[in-house]
C-alpha atoms as a PDB file:
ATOM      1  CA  UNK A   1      -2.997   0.392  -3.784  1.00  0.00           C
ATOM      2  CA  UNK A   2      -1.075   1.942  -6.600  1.00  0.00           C
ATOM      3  CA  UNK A   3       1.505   4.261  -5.567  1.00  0.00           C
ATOM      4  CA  UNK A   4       2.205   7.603  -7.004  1.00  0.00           C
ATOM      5  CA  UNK A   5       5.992   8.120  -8.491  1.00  0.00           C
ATOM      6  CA  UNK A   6       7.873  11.008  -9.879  1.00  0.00           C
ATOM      7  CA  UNK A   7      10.668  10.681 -12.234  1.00  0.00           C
ATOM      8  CA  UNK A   8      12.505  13.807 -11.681  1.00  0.00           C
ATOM      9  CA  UNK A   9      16.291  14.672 -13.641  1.00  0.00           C
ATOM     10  CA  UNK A  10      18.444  17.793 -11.935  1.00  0.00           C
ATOM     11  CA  UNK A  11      19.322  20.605 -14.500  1.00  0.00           C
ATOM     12  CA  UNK A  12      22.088  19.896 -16.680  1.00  0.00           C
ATOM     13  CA  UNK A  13      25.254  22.873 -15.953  1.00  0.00           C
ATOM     14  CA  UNK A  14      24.371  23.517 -19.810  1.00  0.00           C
ATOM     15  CA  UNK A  15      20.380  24.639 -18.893  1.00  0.00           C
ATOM     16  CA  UNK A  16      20.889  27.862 -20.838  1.00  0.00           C
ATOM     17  CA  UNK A  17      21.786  26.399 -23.801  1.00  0.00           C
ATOM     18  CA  UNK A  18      18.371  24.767 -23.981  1.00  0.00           C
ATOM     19  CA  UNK A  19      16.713  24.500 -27.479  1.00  0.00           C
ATOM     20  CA  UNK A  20      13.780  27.265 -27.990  1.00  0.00           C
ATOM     21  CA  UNK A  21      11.586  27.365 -31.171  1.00  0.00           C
ATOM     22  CA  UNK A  22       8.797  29.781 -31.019  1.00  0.00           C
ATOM     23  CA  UNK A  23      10.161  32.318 -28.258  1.00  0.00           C
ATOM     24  CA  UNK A  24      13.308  35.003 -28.067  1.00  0.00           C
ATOM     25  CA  UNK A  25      16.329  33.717 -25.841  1.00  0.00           C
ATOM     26  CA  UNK A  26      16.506  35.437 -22.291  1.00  0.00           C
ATOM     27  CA  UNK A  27      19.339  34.637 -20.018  1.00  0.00           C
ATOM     28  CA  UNK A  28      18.672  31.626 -17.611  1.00  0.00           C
ATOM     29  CA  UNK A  29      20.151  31.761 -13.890  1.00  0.00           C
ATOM     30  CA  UNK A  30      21.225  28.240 -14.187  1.00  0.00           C
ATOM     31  CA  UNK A  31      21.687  28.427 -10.049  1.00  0.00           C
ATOM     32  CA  UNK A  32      18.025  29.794  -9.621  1.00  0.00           C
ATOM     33  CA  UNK A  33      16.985  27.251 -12.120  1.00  0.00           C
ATOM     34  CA  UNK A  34      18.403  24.625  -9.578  1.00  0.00           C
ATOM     35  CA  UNK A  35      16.907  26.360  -6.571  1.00  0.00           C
ATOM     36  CA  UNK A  36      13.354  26.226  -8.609  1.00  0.00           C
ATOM     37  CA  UNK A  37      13.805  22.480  -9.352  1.00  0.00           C
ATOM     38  CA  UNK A  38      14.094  21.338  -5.731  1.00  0.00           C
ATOM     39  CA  UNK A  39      11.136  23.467  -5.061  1.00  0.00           C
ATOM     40  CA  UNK A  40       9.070  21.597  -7.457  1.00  0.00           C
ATOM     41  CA  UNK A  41      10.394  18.777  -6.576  1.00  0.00           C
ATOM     42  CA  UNK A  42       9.561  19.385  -2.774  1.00  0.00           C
ATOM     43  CA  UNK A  43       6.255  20.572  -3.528  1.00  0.00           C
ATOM     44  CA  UNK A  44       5.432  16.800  -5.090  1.00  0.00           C
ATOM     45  CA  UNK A  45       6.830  15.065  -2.626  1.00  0.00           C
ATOM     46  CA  UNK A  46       4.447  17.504   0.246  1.00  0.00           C
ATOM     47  CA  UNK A  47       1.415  16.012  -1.269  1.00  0.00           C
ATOM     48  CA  UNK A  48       2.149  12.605  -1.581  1.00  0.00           C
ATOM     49  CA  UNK A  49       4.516  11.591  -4.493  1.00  0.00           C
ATOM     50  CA  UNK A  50       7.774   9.554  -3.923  1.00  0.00           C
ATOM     51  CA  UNK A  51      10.357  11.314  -6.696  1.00  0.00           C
ATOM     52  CA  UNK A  52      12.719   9.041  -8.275  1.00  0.00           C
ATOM     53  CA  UNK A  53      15.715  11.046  -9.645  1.00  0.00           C
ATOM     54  CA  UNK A  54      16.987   9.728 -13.415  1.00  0.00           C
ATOM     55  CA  UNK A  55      20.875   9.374 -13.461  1.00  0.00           C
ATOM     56  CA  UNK A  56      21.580  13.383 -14.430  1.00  0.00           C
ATOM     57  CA  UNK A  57      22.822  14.193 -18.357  1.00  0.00           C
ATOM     58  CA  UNK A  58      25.030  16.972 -17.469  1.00  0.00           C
ATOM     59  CA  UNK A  59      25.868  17.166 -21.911  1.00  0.00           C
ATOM     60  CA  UNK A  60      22.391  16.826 -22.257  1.00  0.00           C
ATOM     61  CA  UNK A  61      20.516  20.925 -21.938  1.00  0.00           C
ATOM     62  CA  UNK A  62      17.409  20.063 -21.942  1.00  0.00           C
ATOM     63  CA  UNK A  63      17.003  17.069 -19.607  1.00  0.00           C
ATOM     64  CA  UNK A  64      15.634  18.487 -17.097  1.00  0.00           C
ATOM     65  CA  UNK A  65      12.594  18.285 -19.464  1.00  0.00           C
ATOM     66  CA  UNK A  66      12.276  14.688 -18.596  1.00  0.00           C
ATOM     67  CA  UNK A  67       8.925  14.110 -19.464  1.00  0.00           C
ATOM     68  CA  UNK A  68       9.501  14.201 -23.472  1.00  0.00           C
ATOM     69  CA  UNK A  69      11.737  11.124 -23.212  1.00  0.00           C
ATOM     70  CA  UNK A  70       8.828   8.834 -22.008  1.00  0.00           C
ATOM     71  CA  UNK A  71       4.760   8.172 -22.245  1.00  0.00           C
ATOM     72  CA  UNK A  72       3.433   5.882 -19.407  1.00  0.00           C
ATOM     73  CA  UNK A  73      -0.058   3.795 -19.979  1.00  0.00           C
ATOM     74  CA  UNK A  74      -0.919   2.240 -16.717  1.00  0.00           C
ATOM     75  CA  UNK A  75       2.198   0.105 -16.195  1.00  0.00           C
ATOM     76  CA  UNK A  76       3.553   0.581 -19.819  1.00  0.00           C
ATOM     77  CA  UNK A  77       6.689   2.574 -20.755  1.00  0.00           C
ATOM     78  CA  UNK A  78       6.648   3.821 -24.263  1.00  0.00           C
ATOM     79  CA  UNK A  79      11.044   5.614 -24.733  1.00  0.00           C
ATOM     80  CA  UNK A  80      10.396   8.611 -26.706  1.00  0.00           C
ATOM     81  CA  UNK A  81      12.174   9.448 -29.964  1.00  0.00           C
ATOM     82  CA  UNK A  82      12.777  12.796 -29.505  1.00  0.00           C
ATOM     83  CA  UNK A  83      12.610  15.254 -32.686  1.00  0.00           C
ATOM     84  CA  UNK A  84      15.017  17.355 -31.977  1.00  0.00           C
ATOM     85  CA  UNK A  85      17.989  14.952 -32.572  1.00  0.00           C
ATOM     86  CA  UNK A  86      20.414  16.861 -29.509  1.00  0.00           C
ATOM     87  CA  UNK A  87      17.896  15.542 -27.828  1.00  0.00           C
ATOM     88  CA  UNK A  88      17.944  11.528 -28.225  1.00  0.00           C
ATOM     89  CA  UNK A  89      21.056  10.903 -25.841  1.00  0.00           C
ATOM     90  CA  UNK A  90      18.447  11.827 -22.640  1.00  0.00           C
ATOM     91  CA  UNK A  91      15.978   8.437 -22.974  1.00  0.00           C
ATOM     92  CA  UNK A  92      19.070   6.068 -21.836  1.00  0.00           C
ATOM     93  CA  UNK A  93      18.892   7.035 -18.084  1.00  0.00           C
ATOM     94  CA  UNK A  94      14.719   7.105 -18.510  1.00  0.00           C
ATOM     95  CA  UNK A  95      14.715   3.264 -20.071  1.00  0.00           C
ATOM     96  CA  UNK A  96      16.712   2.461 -17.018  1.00  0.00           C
ATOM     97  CA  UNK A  97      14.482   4.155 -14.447  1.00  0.00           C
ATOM     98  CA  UNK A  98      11.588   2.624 -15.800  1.00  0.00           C
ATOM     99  CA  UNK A  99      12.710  -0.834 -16.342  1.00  0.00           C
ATOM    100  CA  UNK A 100      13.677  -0.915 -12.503  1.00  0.00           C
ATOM    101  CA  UNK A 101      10.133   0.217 -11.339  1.00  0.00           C
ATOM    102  CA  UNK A 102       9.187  -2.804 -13.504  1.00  0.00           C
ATOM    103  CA  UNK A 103       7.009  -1.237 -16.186  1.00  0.00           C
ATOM    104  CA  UNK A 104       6.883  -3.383 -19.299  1.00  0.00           C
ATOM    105  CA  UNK A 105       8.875  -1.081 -22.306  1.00  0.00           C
ATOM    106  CA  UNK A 106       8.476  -0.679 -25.542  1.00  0.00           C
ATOM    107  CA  UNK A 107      10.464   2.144 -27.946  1.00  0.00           C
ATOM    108  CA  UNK A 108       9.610   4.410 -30.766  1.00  0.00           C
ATOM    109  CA  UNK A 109      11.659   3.904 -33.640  1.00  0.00           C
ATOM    110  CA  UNK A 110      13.033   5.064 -36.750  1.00  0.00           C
ATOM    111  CA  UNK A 111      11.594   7.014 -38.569  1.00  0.00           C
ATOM    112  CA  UNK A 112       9.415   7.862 -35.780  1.00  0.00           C
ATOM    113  CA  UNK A 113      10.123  10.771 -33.358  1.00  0.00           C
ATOM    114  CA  UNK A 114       8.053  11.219 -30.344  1.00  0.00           C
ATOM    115  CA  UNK A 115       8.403  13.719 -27.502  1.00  0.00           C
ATOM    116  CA  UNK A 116       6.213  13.038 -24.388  1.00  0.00           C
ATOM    117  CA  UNK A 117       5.153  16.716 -24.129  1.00  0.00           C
ATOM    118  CA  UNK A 118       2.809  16.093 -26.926  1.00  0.00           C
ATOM    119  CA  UNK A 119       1.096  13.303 -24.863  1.00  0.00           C
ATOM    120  CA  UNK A 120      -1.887  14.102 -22.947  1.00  0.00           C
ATOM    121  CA  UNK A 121      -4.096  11.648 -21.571  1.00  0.00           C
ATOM    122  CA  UNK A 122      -7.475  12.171 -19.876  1.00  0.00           C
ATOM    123  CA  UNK A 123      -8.846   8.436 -18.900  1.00  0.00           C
ATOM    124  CA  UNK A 124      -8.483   6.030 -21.691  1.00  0.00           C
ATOM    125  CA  UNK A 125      -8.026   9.278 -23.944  1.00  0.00           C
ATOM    126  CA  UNK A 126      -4.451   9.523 -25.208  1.00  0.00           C
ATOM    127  CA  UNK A 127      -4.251  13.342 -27.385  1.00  0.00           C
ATOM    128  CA  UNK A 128      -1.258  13.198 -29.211  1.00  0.00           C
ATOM    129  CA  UNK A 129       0.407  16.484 -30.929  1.00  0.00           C
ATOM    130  CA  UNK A 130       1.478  16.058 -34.281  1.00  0.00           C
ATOM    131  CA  UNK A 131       3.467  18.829 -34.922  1.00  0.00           C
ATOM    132  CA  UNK A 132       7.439  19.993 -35.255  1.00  0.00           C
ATOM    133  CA  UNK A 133       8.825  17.138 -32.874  1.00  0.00           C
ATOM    134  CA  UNK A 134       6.546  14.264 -33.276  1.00  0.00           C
ATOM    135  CA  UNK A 135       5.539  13.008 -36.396  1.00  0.00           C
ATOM    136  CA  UNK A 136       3.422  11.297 -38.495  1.00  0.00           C
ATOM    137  CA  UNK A 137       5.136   7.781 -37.995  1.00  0.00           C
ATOM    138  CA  UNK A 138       5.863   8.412 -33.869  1.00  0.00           C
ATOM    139  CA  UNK A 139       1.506   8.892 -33.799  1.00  0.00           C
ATOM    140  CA  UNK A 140       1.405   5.509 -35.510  1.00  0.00           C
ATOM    141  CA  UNK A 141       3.840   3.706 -33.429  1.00  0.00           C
ATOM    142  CA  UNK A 142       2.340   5.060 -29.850  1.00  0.00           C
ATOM    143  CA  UNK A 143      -1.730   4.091 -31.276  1.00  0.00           C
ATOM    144  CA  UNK A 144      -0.057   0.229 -32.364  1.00  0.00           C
ATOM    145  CA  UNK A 145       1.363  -0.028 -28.583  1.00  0.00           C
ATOM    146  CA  UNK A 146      -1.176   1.691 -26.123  1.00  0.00           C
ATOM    147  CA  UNK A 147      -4.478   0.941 -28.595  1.00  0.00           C
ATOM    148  CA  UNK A 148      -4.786  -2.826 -27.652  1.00  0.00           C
ATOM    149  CA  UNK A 149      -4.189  -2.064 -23.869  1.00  0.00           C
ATOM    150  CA  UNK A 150      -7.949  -0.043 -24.455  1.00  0.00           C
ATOM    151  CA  UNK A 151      -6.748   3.379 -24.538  1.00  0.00           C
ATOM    152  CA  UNK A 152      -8.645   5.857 -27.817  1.00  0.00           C
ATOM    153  CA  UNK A 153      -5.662   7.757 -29.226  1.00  0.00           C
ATOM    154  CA  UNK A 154      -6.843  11.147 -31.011  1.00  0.00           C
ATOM    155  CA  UNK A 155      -3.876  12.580 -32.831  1.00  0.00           C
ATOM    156  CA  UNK A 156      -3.977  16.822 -33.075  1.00  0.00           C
ATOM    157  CA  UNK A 157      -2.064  19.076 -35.014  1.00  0.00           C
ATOM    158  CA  UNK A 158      -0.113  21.390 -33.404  1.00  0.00           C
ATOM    159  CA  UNK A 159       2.137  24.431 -35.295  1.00  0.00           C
ATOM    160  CA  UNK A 160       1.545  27.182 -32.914  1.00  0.00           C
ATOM    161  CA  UNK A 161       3.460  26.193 -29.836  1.00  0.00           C
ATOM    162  CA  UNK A 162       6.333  23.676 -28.993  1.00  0.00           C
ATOM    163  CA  UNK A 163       4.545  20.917 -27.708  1.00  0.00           C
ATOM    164  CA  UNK A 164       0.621  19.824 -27.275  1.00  0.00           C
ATOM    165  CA  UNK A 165       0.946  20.266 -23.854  1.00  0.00           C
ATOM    166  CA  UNK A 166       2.433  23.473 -24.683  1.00  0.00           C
ATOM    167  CA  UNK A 167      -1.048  24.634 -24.883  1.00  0.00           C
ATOM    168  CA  UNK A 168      -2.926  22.665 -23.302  1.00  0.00           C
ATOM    169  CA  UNK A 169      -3.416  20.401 -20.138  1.00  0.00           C
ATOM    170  CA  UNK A 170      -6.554  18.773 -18.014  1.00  0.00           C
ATOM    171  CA  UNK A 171      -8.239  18.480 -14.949  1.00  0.00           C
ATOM    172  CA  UNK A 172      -9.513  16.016 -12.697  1.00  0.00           C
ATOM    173  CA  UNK A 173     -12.215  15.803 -14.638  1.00  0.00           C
ATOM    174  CA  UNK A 174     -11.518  16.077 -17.749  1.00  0.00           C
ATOM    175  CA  UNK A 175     -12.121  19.709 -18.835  1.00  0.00           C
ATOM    176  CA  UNK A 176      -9.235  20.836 -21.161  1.00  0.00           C
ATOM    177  CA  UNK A 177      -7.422  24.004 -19.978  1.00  0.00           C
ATOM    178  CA  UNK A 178      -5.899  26.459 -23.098  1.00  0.00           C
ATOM    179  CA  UNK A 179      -5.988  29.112 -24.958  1.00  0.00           C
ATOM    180  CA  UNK A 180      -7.225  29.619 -28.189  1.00  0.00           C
ATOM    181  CA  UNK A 181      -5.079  31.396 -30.007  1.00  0.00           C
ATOM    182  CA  UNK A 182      -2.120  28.584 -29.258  1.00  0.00           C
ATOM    183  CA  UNK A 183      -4.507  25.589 -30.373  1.00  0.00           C
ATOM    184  CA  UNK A 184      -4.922  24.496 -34.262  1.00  0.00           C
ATOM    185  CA  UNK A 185      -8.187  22.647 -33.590  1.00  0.00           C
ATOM    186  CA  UNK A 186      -9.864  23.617 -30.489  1.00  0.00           C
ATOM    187  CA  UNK A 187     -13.207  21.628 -31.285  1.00  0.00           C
ATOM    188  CA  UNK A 188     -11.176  18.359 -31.193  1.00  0.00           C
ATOM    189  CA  UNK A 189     -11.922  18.690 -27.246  1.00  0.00           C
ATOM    190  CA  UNK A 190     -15.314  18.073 -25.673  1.00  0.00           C
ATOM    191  CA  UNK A 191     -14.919  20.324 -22.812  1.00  0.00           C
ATOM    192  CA  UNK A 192     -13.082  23.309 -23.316  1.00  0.00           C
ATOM    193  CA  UNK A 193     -11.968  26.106 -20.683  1.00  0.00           C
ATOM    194  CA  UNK A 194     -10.267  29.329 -21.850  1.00  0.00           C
ATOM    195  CA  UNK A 195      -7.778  30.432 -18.959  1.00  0.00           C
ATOM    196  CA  UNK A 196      -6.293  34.177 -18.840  1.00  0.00           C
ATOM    197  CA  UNK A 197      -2.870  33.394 -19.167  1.00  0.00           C
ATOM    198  CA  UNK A 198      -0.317  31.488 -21.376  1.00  0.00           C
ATOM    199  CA  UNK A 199       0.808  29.720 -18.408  1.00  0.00           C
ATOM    200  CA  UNK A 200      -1.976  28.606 -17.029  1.00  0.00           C
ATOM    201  CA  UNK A 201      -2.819  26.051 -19.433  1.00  0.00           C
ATOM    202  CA  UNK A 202      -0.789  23.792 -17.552  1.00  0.00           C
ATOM    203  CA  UNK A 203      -1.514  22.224 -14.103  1.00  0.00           C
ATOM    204  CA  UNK A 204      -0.449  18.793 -12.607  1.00  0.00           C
ATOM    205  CA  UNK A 205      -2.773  16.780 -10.342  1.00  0.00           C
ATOM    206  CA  UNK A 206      -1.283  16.404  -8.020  1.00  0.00           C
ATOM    207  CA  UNK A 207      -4.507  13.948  -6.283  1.00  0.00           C
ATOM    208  CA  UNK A 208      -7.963  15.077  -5.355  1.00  0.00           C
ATOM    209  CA  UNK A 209      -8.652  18.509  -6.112  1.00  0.00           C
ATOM    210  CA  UNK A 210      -4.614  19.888  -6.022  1.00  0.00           C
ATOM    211  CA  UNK A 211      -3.440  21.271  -9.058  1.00  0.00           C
ATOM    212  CA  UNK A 212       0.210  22.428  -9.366  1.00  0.00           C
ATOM    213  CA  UNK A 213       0.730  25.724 -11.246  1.00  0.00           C
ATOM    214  CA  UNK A 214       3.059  28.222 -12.236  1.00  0.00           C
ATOM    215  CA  UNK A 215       3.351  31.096 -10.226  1.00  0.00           C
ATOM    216  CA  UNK A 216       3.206  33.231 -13.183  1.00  0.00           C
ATOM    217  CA  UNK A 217      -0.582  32.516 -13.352  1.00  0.00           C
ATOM    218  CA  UNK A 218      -2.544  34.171 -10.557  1.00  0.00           C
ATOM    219  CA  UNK A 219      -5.534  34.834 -12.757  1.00  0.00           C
ATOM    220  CA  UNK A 220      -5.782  31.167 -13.517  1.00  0.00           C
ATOM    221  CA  UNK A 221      -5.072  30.020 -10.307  1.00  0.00           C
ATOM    222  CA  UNK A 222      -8.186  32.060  -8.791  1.00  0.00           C
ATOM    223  CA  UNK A 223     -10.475  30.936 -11.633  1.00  0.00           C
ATOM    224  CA  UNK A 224      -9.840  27.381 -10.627  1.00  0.00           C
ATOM    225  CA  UNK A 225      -9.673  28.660  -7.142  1.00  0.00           C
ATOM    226  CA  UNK A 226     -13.287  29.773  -7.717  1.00  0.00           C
ATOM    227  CA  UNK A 227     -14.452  26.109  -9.237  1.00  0.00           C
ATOM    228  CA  UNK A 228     -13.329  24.154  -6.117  1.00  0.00           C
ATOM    229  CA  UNK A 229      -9.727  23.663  -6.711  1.00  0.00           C
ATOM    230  CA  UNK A 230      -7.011  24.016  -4.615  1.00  0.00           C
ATOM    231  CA  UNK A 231      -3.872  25.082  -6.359  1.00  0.00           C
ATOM    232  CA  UNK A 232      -0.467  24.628  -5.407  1.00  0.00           C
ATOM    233  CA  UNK A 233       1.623  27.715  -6.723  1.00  0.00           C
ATOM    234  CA  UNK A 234       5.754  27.121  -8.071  1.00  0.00           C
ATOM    235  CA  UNK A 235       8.091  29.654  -9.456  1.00  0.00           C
ATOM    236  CA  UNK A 236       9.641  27.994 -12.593  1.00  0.00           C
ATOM    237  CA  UNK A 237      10.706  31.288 -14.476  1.00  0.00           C
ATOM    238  CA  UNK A 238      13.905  30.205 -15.456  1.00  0.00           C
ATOM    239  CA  UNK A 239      12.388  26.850 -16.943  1.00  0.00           C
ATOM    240  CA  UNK A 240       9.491  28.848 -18.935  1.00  0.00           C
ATOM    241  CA  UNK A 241      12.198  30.573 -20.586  1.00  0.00           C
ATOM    242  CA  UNK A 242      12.904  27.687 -22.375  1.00  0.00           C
ATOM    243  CA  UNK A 243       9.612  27.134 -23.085  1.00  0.00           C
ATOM    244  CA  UNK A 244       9.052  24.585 -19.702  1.00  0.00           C
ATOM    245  CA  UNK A 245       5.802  24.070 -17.966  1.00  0.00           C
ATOM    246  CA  UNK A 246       4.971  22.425 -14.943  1.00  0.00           C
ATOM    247  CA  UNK A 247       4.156  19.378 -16.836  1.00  0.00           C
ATOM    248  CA  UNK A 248       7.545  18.921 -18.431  1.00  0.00           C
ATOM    249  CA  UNK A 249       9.691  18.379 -15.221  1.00  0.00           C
ATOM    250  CA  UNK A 250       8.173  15.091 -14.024  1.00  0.00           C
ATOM    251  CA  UNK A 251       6.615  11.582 -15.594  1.00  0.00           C
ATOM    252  CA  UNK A 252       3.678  11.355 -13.384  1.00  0.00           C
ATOM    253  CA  UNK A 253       3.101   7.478 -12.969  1.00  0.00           C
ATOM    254  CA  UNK A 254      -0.100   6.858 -11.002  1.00  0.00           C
ATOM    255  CA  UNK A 255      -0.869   3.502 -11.822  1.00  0.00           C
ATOM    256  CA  UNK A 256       2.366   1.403 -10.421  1.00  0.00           C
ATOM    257  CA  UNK A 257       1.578  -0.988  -7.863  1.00  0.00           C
ATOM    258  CA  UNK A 258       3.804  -2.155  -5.196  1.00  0.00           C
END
């Protein structure tokens, strides 16, 4: 049976100096921040994931933000290049973490840049953003590495938001969640859902019919309510003022065996 890891990273002391690119800077309550983190991590760990902490990166302000330093395929690691250069010195600790569950790794590298929160994969799908923080070469490198393992990589453009998964994530089953106004090229996905709010286009599965979600989206969690979901609310305020999701505080990796 495969077994269902987390890798998690505690907030750097320096959270609140986190990069932002398309949103004002509010003040971050680096201690709630904390409190908010072992929430989410708790909440993944009551439904079934083990969480594997990353050695912390105290210099590091955004590495709580773990999943941009790392794309998993099944049991391949692919170490991001970040594009936001502060940014680089957080993969280290991930290579490590990785290498010791025994995935197979491979790198991005120059003059590639890569951050994982562009990755989304549904099946054998892998969407890649191509946008302010992973470029043109970073698409070409991830397609040459996970492409021969069977996966269809569909690069998107992305100017309107941070990251792909920025604006977008996906359910069990495929459906895209979004909204329109944040997406370049809606039609690039088959099955589309509009959801109320900006935060609500992000859910982990968390296994069967659990979605995680922010607690700042009540409207979305009913809708999904309503289709047969069960959501799993978290309060990650602090982290969305940095322009965090749910998706961007964890590498999911479903497919390890052990």
């Amino acid at each position: 049976m495969p077994s269902k890891k987390a890798l998690v990273r505690r907030p750097s002391p320096r959270l609140a100096e986190g990069l932002l690119t398309h949103i004002e800077r509010e003040k971050v309550d680096v201690d709630l921040a904390v409190e908010q983190w072992e929430a989410y991590t708790e909440a993944l760990r009551t439904h079934g994931w083990e969480t594997i902490e990353v050695d912390p990166a105290d210099d590091c302000p955004d590495s709580v933000f773990v999943e941009d330093t790392v794309v998993m395929y099944r049991n391949v690691a692919l170490i991001a290049r970040p594009g936001a250069e502060s940014r680089r010195g957080e993969t280290e600790g991930v290579e490590e973490a990785v290498a010791s569950l025994g995935c197979s790794v491979n790198w991005i590298w120059e003059p590639g840049t890569l951050d994982g929160g562009d990755v989304l994969k549904v099946g054998d799908t892998i969407y890649v953003g191509r946008g302010g923080r992973t470029n043109a070469a970073g698409v070409q490198q991830l397609r040459a590495v996970f492409e021969p393992l069977g996966a269809r990589v569909v690069a998107v453009p992305v100017s309107k938001v941070l990251h792909l998964k920025s604006a977008i994530t996906a359910l069990p089953d495929g459906t895209i969640l979004g909204r329109i106004p944040q997406l370049d090229a809606p039609s690039l996905f088959p099955r589309f859902l509009p959801v109320p709010e900006e935060s609500g286009a992000h859910v982990v599965l968390l296994g069967g019919d659990k979605l995680l979600i922010a607690a700042s989206a009540p409207k979305t969690a009913e809708l999904l309510a309503d289709l047969g979901h069960e959501t799993v609310p978290v309060d990650i305020s602090e982290f969305e003022k940095l322009e965090g999701c749910v998706t961007c505080l964890s590498v999911r990796l479903r497919e390890l065996y052990v």
